[in-house]
Every structure is written in structure tokens, then in C-alpha cells.
Protein backbone atom coordinates (compact mmCIF):
# COMPACT_ATOMS: atom_id res chain seq x y z
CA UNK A 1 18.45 42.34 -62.53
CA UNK A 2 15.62 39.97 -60.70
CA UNK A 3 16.53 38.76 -57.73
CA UNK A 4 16.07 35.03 -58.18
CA UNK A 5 14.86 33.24 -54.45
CA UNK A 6 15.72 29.67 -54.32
CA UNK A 7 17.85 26.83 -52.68
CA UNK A 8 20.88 27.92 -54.91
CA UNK A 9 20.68 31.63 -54.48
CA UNK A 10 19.71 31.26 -50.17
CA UNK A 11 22.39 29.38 -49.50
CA UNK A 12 25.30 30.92 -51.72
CA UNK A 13 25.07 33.17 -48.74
CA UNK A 14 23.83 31.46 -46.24
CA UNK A 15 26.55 28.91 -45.63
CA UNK A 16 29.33 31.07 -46.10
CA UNK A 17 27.52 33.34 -43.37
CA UNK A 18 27.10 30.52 -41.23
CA UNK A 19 31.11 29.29 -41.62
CA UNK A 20 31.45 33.26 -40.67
CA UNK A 21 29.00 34.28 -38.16
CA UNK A 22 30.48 30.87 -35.75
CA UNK A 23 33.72 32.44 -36.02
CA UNK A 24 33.05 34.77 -33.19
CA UNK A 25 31.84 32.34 -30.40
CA UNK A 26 34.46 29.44 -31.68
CA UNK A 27 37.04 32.02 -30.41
CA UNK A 28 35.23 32.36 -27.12
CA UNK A 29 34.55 28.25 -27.27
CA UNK A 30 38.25 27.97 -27.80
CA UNK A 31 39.07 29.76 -24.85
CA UNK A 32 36.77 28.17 -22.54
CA UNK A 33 37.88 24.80 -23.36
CA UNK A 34 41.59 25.69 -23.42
CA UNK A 35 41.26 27.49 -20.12
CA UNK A 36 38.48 25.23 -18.84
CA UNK A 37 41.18 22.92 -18.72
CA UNK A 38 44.08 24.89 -17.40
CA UNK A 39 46.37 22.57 -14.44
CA UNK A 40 46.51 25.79 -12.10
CA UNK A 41 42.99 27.30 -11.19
CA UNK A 42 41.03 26.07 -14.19
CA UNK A 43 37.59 26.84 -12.39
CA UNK A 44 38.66 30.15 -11.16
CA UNK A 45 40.39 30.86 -14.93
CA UNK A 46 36.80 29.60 -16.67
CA UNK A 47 34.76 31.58 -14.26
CA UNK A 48 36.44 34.65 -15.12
CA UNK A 49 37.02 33.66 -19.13
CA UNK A 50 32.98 33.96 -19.54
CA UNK A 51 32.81 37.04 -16.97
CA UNK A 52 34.74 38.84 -19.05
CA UNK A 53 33.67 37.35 -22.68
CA UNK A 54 29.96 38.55 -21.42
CA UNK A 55 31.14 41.74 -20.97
CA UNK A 56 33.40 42.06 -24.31
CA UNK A 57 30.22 40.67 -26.10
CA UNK A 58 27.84 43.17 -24.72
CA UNK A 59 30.28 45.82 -25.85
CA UNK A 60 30.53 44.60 -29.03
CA UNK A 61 27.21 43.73 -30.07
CA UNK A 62 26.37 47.55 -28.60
CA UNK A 63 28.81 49.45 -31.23
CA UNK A 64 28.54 46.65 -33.73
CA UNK A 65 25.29 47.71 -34.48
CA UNK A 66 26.85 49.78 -37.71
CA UNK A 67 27.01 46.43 -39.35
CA UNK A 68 23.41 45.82 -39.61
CA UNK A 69 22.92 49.45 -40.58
CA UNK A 70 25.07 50.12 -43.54
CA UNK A 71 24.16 46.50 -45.14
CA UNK A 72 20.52 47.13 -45.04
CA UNK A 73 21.07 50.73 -46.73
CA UNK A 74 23.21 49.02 -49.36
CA UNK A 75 21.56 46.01 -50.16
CA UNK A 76 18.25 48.35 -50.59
CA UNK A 77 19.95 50.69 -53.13
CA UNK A 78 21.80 47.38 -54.45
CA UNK A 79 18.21 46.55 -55.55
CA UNK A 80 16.59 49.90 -56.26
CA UNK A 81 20.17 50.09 -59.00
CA UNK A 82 21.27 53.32 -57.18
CA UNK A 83 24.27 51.89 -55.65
CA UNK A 84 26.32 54.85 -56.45
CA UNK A 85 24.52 56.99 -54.35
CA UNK A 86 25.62 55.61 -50.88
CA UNK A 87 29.14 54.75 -51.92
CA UNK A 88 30.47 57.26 -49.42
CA UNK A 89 28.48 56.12 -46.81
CA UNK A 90 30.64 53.29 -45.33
CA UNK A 91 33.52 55.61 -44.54
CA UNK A 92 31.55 57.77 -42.72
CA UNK A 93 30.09 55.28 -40.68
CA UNK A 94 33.20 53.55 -39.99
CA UNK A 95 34.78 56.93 -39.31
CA UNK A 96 32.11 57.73 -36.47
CA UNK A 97 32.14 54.21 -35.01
CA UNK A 98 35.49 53.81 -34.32
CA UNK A 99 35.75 56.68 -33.01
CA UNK A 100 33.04 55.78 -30.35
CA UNK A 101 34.87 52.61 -29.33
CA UNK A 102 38.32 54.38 -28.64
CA UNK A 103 36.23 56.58 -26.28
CA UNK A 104 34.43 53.50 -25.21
CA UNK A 105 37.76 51.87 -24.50
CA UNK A 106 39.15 54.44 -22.77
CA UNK A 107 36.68 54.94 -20.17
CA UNK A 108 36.39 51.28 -19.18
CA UNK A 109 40.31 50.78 -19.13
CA UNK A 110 40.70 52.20 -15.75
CA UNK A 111 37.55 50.97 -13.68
CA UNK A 112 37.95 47.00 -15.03
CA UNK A 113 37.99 46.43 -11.47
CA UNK A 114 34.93 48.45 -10.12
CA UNK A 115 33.14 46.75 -13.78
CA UNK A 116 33.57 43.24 -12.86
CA UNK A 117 32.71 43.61 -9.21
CA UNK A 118 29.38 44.67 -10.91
CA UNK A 119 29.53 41.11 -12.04
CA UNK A 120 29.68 39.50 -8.13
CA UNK A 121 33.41 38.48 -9.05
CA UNK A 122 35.76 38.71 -6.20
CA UNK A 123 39.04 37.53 -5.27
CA UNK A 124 40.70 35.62 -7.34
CA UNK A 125 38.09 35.69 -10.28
CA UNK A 126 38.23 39.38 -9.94
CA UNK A 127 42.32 39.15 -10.35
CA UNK A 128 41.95 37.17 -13.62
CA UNK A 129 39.33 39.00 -14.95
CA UNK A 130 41.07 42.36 -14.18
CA UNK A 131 44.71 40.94 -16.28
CA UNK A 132 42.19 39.02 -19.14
CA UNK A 133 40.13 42.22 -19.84
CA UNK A 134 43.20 44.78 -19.72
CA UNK A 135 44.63 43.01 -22.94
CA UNK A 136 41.29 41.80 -24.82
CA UNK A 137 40.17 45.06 -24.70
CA UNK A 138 42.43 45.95 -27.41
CA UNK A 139 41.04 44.17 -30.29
CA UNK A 140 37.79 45.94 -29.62
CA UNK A 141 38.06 48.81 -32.02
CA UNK A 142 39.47 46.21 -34.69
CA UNK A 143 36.46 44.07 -34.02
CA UNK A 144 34.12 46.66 -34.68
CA UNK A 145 36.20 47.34 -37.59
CA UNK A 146 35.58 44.20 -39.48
CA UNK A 147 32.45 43.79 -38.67
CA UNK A 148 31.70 47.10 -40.26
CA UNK A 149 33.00 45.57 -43.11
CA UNK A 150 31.70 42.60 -43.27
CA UNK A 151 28.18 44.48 -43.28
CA UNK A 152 29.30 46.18 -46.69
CA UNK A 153 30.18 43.09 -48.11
CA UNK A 154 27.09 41.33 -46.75
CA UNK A 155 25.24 44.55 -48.57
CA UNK A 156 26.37 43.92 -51.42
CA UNK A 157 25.48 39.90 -51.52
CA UNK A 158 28.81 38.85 -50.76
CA UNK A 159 29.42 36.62 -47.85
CA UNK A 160 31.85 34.42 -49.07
CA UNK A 161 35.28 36.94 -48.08
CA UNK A 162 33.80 37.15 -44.64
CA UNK A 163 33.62 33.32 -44.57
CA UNK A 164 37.28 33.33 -45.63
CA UNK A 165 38.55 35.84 -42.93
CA UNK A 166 36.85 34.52 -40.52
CA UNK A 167 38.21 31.18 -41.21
CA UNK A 168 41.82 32.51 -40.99
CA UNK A 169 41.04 34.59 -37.76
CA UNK A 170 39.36 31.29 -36.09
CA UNK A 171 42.15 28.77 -37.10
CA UNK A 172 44.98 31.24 -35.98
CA UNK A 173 43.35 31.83 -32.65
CA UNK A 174 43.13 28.05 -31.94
CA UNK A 175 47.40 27.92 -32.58
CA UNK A 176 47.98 30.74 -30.69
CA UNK A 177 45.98 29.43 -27.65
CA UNK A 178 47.62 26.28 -27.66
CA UNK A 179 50.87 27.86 -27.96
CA UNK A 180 50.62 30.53 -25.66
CA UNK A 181 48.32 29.20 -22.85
CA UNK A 182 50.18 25.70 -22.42
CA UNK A 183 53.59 27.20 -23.28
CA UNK A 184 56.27 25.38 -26.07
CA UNK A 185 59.05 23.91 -23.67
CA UNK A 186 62.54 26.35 -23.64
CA UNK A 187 60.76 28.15 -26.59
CA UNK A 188 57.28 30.08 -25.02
CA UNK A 189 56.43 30.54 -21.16
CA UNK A 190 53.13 29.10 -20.50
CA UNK A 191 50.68 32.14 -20.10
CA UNK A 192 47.52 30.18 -18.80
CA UNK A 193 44.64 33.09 -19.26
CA UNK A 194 46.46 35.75 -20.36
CA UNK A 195 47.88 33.58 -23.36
CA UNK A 196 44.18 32.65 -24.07
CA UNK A 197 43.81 37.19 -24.43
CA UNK A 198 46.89 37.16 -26.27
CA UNK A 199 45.62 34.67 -28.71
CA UNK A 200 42.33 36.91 -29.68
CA UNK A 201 44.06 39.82 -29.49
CA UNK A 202 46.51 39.03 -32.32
CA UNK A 203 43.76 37.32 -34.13
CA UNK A 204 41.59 40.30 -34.49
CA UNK A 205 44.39 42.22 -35.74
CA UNK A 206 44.92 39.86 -38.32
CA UNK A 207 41.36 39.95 -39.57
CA UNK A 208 41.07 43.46 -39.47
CA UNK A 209 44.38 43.93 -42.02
CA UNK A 210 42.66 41.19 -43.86
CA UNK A 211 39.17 42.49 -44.64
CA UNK A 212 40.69 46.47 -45.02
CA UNK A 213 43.28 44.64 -48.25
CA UNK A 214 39.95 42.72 -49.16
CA UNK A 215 37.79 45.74 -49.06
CA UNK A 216 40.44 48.20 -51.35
CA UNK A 217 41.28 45.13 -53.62
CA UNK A 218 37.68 43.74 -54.40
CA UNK A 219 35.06 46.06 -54.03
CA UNK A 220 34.70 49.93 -55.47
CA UNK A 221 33.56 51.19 -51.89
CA UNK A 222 36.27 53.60 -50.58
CA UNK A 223 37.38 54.23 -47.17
CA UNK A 224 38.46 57.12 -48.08
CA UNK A 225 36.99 60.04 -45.70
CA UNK A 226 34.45 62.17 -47.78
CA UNK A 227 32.64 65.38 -46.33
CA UNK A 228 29.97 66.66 -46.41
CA UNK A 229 27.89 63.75 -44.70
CA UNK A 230 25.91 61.41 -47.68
CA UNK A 231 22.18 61.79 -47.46
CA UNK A 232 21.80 58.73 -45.53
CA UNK A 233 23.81 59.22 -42.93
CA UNK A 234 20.69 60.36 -41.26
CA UNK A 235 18.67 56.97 -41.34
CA UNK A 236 21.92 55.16 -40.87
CA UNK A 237 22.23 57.14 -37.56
CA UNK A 238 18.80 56.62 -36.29
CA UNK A 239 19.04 52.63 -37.52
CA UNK A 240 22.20 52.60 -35.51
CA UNK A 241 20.44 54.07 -32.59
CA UNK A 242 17.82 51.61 -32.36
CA UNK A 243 19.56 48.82 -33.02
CA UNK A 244 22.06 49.98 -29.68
CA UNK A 245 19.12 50.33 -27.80
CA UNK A 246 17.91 47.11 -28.81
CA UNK A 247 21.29 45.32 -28.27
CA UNK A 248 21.45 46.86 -24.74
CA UNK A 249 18.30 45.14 -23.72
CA UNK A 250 19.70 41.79 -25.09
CA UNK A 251 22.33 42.22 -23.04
CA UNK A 252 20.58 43.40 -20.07
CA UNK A 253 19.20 39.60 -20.32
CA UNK A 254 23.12 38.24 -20.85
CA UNK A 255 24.62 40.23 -17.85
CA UNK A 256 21.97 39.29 -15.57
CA UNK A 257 22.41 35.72 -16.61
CA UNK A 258 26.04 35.68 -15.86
CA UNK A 259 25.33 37.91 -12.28
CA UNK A 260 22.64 35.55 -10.79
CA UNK A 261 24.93 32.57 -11.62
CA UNK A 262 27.79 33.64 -10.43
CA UNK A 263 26.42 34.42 -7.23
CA UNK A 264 24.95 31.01 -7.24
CA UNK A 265 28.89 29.76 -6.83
CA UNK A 266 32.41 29.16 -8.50
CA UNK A 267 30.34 26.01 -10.08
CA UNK A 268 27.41 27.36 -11.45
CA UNK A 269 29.52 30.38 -13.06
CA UNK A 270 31.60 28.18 -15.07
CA UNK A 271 28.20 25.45 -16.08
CA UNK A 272 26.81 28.76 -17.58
CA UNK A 273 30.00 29.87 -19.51
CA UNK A 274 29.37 26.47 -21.36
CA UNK A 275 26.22 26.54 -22.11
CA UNK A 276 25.79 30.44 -22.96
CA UNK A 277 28.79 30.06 -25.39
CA UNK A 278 27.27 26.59 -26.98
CA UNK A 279 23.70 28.75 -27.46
CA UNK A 280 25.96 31.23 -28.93
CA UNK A 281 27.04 29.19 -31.25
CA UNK A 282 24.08 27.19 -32.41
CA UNK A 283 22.93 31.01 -32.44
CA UNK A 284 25.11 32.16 -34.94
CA UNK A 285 25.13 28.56 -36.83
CA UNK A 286 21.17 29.28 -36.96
CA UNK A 287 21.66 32.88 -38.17
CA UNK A 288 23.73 32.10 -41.62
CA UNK A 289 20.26 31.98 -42.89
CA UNK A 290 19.33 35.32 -40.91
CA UNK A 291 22.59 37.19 -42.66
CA UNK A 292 20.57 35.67 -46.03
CA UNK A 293 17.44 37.08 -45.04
CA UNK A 294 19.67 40.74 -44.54
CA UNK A 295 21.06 40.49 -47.64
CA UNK A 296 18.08 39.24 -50.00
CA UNK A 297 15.42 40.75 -47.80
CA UNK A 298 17.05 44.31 -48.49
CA UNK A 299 17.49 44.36 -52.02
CA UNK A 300 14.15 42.57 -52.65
CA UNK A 301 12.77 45.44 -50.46
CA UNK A 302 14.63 48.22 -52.90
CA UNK A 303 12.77 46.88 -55.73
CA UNK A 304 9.84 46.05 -54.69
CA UNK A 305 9.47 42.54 -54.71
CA UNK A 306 7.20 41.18 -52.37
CA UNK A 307 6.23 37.92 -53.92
CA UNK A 308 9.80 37.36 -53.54
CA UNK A 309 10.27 38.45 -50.39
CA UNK A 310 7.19 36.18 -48.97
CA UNK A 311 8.87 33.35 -50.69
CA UNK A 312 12.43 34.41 -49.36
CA UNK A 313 10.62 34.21 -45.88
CA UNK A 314 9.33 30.93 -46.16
CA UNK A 315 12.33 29.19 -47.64
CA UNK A 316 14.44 30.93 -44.77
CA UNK A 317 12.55 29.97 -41.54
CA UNK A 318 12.40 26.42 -43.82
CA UNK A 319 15.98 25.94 -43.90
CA UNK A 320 16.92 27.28 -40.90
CA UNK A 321 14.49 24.62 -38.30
CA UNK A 322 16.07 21.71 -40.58
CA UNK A 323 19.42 23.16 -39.45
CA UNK A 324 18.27 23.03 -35.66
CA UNK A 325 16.81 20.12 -35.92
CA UNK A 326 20.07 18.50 -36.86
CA UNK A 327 21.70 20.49 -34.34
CA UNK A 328 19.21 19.11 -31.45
CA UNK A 329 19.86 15.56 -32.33
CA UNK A 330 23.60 16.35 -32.83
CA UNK A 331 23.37 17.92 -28.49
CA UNK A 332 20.91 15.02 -27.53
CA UNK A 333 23.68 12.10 -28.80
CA UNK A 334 27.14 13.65 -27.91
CA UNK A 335 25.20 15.26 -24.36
CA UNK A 336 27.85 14.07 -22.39
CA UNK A 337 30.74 14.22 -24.46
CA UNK A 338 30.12 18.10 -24.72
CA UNK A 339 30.75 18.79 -21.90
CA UNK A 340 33.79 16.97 -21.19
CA UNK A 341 35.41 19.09 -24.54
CA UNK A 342 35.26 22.34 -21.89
CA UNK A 343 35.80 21.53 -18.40
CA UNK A 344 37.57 18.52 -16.36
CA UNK A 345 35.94 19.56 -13.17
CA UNK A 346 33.44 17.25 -11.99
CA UNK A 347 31.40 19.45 -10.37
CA UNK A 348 30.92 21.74 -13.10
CA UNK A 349 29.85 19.46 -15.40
CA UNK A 350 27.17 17.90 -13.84
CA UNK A 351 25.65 21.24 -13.09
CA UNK A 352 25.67 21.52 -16.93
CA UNK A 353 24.30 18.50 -17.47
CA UNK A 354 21.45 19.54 -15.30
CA UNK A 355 20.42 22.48 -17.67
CA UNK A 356 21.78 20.95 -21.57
CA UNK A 357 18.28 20.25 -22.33
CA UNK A 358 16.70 23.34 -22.24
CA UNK A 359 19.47 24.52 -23.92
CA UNK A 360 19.00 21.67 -26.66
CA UNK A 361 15.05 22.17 -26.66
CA UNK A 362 15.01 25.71 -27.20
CA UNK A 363 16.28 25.60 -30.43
CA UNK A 364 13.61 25.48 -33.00
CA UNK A 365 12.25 28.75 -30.65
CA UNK A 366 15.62 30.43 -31.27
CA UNK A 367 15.63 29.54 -35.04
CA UNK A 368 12.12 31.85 -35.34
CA UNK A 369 13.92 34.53 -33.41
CA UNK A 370 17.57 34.75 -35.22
CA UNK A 371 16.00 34.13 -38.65
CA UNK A 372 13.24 36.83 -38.38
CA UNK A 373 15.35 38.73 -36.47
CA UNK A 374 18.14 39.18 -39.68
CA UNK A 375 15.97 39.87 -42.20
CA UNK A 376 13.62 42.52 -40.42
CA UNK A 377 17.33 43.95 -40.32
CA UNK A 378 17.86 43.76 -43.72
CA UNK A 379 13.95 45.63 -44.14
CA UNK A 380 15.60 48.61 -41.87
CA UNK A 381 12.83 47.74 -39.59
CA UNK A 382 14.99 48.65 -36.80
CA UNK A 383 12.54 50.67 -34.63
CA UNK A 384 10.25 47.15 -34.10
CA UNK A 385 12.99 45.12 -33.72
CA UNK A 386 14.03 47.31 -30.82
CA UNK A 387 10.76 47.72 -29.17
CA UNK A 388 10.70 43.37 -29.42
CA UNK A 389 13.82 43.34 -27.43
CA UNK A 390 12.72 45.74 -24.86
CA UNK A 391 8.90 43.79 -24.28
CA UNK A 392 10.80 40.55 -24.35
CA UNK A 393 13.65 41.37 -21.62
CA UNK A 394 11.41 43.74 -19.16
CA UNK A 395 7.90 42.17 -19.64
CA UNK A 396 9.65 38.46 -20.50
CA UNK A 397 13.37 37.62 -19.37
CA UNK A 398 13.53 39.81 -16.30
CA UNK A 399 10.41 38.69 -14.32
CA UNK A 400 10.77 34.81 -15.59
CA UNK A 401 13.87 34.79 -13.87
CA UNK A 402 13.37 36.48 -10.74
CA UNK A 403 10.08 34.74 -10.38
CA UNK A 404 12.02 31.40 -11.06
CA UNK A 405 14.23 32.43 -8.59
CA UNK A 406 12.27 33.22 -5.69
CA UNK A 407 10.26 29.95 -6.18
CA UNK A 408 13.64 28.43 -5.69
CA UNK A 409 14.67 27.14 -9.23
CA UNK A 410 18.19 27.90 -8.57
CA UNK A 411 20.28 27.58 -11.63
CA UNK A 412 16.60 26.33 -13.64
CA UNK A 413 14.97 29.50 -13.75
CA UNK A 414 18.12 31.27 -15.61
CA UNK A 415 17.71 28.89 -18.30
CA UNK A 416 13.51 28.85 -18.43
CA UNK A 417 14.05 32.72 -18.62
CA UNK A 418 15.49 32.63 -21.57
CA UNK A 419 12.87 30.39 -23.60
CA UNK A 420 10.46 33.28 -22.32
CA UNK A 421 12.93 35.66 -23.58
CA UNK A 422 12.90 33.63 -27.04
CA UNK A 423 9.59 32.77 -27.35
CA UNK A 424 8.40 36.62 -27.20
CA UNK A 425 11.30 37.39 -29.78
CA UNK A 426 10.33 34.43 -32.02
CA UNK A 427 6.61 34.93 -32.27
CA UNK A 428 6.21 39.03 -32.59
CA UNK A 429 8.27 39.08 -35.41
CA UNK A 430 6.55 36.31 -37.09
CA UNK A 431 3.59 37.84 -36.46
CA UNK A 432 4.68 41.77 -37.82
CA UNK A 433 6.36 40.28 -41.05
CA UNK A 434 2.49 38.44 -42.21
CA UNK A 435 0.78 41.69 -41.29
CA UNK A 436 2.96 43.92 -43.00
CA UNK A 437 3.50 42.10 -46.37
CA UNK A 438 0.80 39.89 -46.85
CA UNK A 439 -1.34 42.36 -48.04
CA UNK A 440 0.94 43.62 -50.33
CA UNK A 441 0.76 40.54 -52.37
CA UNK A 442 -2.13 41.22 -53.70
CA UNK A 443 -0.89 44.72 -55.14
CA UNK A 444 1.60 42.58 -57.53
């Protein structure tokens, strides 16, 4: 059946992957404003909140690499009408991902210490990160878990049951750090930052049972263990590999972010975890139209539609700089307010307020980058996408920044780094997508 690319058809998945894809950094969001405004050591509990939230999201977005993977291979056969051959696939790559995270999990368990001294914390950060880590880390493999899943559904043009567990895992978390940070009098001890890891913890559990029931109730993919290895196990390996090589290059960028603030001060450390988890999530708000570009991109791919993938392309990158548009004037009218939702410290915020802008202004760049960025993922063009991340952090993010910072930029040249970092992103994918498929329009 023709894949038919309009506003109907775009957005059927792209606003239920938008509702989804924020769920992730409205957790972390949560956190830092519940924490941000803790009555005993709120600086020192923020500081360490987006210390450790860096590191958990570097870890993540590492392994979680799967995702991507398996819903390009399935939205490709999806459209090719060969679905049947790859419906072994996500069990095995579920199987072998997991798997990698326990190991993952294991190691890092008993150096948390030695990692986040890596990080410039000390002292008291260092104690709160150390007792916020050692029960987040936890939910990792479950993470992983569901996002694996939501990559099948995503393959198969479904976002709407990731919208819905994400949803339920958001809202719970945001009940659970109420209750277990500040405490219900004679009922439940206030917990302060370890409530906040107690919160995710249990919600990532939650959507993990979730999406496995949705998964064996909804779809005909099994989970069920099957040997010997499918065909594409090979490619999905390879993607996989790419993609982690990519997303440690990306992160490269985040951890060195987070180091040469915090060792700017207690201040600047908690001023970045605002603003890094508000770019996360006008990141991910962007990207709903990215996870339609995966979806459509790959099955238009598997049968050959490249009129309709031009158009898709267009209507995308359309959409998505309306949506950060909105999202600029929404940061440039409530600039102040913002802030005041995360932290009560004085200090902290007006080192935020010093750096919003180029937060706010670097949208539009960022909307090139995220929307480009998910369909070349649905394309399986994994092996460019990695070799953009790599140019943009070594030949981009890493020299803007240290070149910012010996001219004395301070806390600036973290933040013009990463409009380099975007910009490079943004522009070579823009520029790879016209000169692969415009000519092929003429061969339809």
C-alpha cells in the first residue's frame, strides 16, 4: 500500500512522538526542579542531580542505539511488504543489548566514585552523586528495554503506545518525587535526592512491564528467543556500531560541557543543569517530527519512493522550524519565569539568565540537526551520521570551546560551542540528503 505524505499522515506520528520523546528529559526536568528546590543543600543536591543525569544519559543514548537500528530495518521491510522476514529480529537484538548493559552496569557499580571525580565533583557533590547514581543505575537495563521497543513499534508506524507509556511513566515519576523527596508527614520520611532516584527508578520499571504487555498483546513480533541469528542481524550489528560510535562523540561534547562548568563553580554547575535539560527538551519536542522522518523515511526507502521521500523531507524540516519558532517566542516571554520553576538560588539563576539566549536562539539550528538527523536514521544511513558527529565534536565543539575558553568567555564559550557543534550537524546533513536523492527524482 502507497505511503501517502501529508499533514495528516506526518503528524499521526509525529505528535504522539513528540508527547513521547519529552518523556525522558521531563523526568530529568522533574528532578531538577524538585531537587533544585530542596530546604537542605539544594545547590549541592542540583549540582550533583545533572552530574549524574549527564552521565546516565551518555550511557543510555550509547546502548540505546538498538532503537534506531531495528526501526529502520523494519520500517524498510514494512515498505518493501517483507515484514515477515525480520520478525525474529527484535528478540535477538534485545537479547544482545541487555545483555551489554548488565555488564555495563556492573562494571560502573563499584568505581561511581573514581567516575564522578572524572566529572571535577568533590566533597559533598561527590557524596550525593555517589548515593543518586548507586540507585538510578538500576533502571538502566529497563530503559534500554523500552526503548528497544519503542523502536519496533516506531518501525512499524506506530507511535501512539509509546506516547501512552510514556505518559504513564512521566506522570508517575512527578507523584513519586513529590512524595518521596518532600516526605508525607507520619506516613513517608522525606528522602531529598535519593527520593528524586527512587522516583525514576520505579518509574522505569513501570514502563518497561507496560510496553513488554503492549508488545505480546498488540503486535505479532515475538520476544521469544529464536536461533540461528536472522539474516539481518549483521547490518543491525554494524548500524548499532555506528550509531555507538556516533553517540559517544555526542557525548564527548555533553561530558565536557558539564566538566568545564563545574569547575567554573557550585553556581555555574547547577545554571548548566537548567539549561542542558531545557535544550533537551526543546530537543526531543523538535524531534517528534525526526521519529516521523524514521518511520516514513524507512518504509518510503523499502519501496522506492523518492518523490515521496523528497516531499516527506520538505514537509518535515517545514513543520518542525514552525514548532521552534513557537518554542523561541514561548523562552523569550516566560525568560525569567523559567528559571525560577528550577532553582530558588539567586545566584544560580542569574548565571542562567546570562546564557538563556543562546539557548533560545539556537533553535531553528537544532531543528535542521534533530530533524535530518531522524530520518537519515530511518535511511540506515548510519555510517554518515556517525562520521557528522565525529567532524562536528573534534573539528567543531571541542576547539570552539577551548578557544572560547582561553579568550576568557567563561561560562559563554560552553554555550557558543555548542551552536558550532549544531551548525556543522545541521548543515552536512542537509547538504548529503539533496545530493543523494535529488537525482533520483528524475529516475521516477
Amino acid at each position: 500500500m502507497k505511503t501517502a505524505v501529508n499533514f495528516r499522515t506526518i503528524n499521526q506520528l509525529a505528535i504522539p512522538a513528540t508527547i513521547s520523546g519529552i518523556a525522558e528529559p521531563i523526568l530529568s526536568i522533574t528532578d531538577t526542579a524538585i531537587v533544585g528546590n530542596i530546604p537542605v543543600d539544594g545547590l549541592e543536591s542540583l549540582a550533583a542531580a545533572g552530574i549524574v543525569g549527564s552521565f546516565l544519559s551518555m550511557l543510555i543514548w550509547v546502548l540505546g542505539q538498538t532503537r534506531s537500528a531495528i526501526s529502520a530495518i523494519i520500517s524498510q521491510y514494512l515498505g518493501a511488504g517483507k515484514l515477515d522476514q525480520v520478525r525474529d529480529l527484535p528478540a535477538q537484538a534485545i537479547f544482545l543489548n541487555i545483555l551489554l548493559s548488565i555488564v555495563l552496569l556492573l562494571s560502573t557499580i563499584f568505581v561511581v566514585e573514581e567516575i564522578f571525580s572524572l566529572f571535577e565533583a568533590t566533597g559533598k557533590i561527590l557524596e550525593y552523586c555517589v548515593s543518586y547514581y548507586s540507585i538510578r543505575v538500576w533502571g538502566f537495563p529497563l530503559t534500554l528495554f523500552t526503548f528497544a521497543v519503542f523502536g519496533i513499534f516506531r518501525g512499524l508506524q506506530n507511535t501512539y503506545y509509546p506516547m501512552i507509556i510514556a505518559l504513564i511513566g512521566a506522570v508517575l515519576n512527578i507523584i513519586l518525587d513529590f512524595i518521596f523527596v518532600y516526605g508525607i508527614e507520619d506516613i513517608v520520611p522525606a528522602m531529598y535526592l535519593e527520593g528524586a532516584a527512587w522516583a525514576s527508578l520505579i518509574s522505569q520499571a513501570v514502563m518497561a512491564v507496560l510496553v513488554f504487555i503492549l508488545l505480546i498483546k498488540k503486535t505479532k513480533i515475538s520476544l521469544r528467543l529464536i536461533f540461528p541469528f536472522n539474516k539481518e542481524i549483521k547490518r543491525l550489528i554494524i548500524m548499532s556500531l555506528n550509531l555507538f560510535v556516533r553517540a559517544l562523540a555526542l557525548n564527548t561534547a555533553l561530558i565536557l560541557a558539564v566538566r568545564e562548568a563545574t569547575a567554573l563553580g557550585d553556581k555555574y554547575i547547577g545554571a548548566h543543569t537548567i539549561a542542558i535539560n531545557l535544550w533537551l527538551f526543546a530537543a526531543f519536542f523538535i524531534d517528534g517530527y525526526g521519529a516521523a522522518g524514521n518511520s516514513m523515511g524507512g518504509k518510503l526507502l523499502g519501496a522506492k519512493n523518492y518523490k515521496g521521500l523528497w516531499k516527506l523531507a520538505k514537509k518535515i524540516i517545514t513543520y518542525g522550524l514552525l514548532i521552534s519558532l513557537l518554542l523561541m517566542l514561548a523562552g523569550f516571554i516566560f525568560y525569567r519565569p523559567i528559571g525560577h520553576i528550577f532553582s530558588n538560588e539567586p545566584i544560580v539563576l542569574e548565571t542562567f539568565y546570562g546564557i538563556f539566549f543562546i539557548v533560545i536562539l539556537g533553535l531553528p539550528m537544532n531543528t535542521l540537526a534533530f530533524v535530518f538527523d531522524g530520518l537519515f536514521k530511518g535511511l540506515g544511513e548510519m555510517k554518515y551520521l556517525r562520521n557528522v558527529l565525529l567532524s562536528a565534536t573534534f573539528l567543531g565543539f571541542v576547539p570552539a570551546l577551548y578557544l572560547g575558553k582561553y579568550l576568557g568567555w567563561g561560562f559563554y564559550a560552553i554555550w557558543i560551542a555548542f551552536v558550532v557543534w549544531m551548525a556543522i550537524r545541521g548543515f552536512s546533513l542537509v547538504w548529503k540528503f539533496r545530493k543523494k536523492f535529488k537525482p533520483l527524482l528524475g529516475n521516477m
